[in-house]
C-alpha atoms as a PDB file:
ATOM      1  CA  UNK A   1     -12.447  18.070   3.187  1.00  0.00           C
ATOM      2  CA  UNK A   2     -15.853  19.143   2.287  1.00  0.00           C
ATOM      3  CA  UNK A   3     -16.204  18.755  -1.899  1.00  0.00           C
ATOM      4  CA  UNK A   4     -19.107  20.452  -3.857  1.00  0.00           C
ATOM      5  CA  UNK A   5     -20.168  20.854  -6.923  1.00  0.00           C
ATOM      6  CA  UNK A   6     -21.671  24.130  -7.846  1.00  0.00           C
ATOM      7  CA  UNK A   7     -22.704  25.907 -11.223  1.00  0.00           C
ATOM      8  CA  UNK A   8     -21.940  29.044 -12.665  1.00  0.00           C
ATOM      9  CA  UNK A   9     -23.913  31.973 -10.264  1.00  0.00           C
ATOM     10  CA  UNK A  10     -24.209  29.339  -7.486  1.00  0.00           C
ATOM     11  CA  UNK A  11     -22.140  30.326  -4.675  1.00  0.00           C
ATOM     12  CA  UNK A  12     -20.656  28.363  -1.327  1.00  0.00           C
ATOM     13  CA  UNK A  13     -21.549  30.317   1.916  1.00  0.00           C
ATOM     14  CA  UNK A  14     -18.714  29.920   4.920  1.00  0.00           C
ATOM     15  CA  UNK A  15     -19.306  30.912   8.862  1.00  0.00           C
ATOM     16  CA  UNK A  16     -18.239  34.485   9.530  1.00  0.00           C
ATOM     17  CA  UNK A  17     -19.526  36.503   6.815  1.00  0.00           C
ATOM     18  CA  UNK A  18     -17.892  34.809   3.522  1.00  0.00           C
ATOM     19  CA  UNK A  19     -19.404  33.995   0.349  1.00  0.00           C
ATOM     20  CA  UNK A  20     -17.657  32.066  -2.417  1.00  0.00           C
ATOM     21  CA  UNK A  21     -19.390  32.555  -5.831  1.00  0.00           C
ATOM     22  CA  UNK A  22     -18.332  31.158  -9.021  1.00  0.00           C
ATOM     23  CA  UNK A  23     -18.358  34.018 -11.827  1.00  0.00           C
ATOM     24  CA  UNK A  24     -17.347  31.657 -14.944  1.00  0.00           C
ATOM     25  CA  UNK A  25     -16.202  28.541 -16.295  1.00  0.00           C
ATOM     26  CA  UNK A  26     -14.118  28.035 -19.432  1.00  0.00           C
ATOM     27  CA  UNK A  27     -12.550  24.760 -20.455  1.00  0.00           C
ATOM     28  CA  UNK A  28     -10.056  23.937 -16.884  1.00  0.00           C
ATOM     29  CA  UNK A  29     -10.207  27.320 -15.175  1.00  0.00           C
ATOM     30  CA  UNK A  30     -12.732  28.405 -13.145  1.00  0.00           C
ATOM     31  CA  UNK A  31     -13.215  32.073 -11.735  1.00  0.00           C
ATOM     32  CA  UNK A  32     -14.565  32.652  -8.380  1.00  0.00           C
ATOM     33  CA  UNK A  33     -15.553  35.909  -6.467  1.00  0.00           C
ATOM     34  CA  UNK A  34     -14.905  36.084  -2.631  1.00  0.00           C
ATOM     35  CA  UNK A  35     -17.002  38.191  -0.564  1.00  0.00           C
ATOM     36  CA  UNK A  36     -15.399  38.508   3.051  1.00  0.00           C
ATOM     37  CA  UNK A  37     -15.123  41.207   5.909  1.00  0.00           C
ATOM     38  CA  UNK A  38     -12.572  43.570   5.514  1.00  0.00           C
ATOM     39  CA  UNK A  39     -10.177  42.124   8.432  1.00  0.00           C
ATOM     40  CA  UNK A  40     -10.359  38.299   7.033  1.00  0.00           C
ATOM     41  CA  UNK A  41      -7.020  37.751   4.589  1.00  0.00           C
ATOM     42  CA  UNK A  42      -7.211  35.998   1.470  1.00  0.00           C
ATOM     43  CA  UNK A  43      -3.933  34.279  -0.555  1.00  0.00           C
ATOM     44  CA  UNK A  44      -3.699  32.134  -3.345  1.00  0.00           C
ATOM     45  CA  UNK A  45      -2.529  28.763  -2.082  1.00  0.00           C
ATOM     46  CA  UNK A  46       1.259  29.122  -3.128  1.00  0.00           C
ATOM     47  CA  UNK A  47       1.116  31.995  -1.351  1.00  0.00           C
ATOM     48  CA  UNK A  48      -0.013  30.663   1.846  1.00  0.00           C
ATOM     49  CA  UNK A  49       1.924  27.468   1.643  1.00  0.00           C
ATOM     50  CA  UNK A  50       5.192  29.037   1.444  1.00  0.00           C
ATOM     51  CA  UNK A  51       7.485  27.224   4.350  1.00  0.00           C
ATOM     52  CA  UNK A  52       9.909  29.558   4.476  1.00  0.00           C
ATOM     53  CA  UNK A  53       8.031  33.086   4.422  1.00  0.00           C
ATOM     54  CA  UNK A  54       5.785  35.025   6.543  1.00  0.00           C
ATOM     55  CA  UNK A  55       2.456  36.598   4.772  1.00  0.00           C
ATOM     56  CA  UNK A  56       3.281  39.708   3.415  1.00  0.00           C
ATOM     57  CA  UNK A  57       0.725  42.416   3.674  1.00  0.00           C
ATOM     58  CA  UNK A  58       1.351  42.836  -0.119  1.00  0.00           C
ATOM     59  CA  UNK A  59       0.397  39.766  -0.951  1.00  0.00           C
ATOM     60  CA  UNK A  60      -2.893  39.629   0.677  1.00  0.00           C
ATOM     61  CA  UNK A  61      -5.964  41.161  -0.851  1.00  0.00           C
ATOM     62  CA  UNK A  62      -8.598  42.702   0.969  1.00  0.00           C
ATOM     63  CA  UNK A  63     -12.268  41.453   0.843  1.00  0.00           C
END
């Protein structure tokens, strides 16, 4: 596990085309922006870690 530390309009840049920014911190929550290619799928981590259920195409969000 790679671990950074990054500031507020810094931003994280991954192989194929996607950029993690971070939009604002306030107290324990942290807001990021995700810029990816259309076809690249993108779940909040319950989501994704969910033993007993497929991905739904609902529960994705496009880039």
């Amino acid at each position: 596990m790679l671990v950074l530390t990054r500031k507020v309009g810094e931003s994280i840049m991954v192989d194929g085309g996607i950029e993690i920014k971070i939009q604002r911190i306030a107290g324990k929550r942290v807001t990021i922006a995700i810029d990816a290619p259309p076809h690249v799928k993108i779940l909040r981590g319950e989501i994704a870690e969910r033993p007993d259920e497929s991905w739904h195409e609902a529960d994705a969000v496009s880039a």
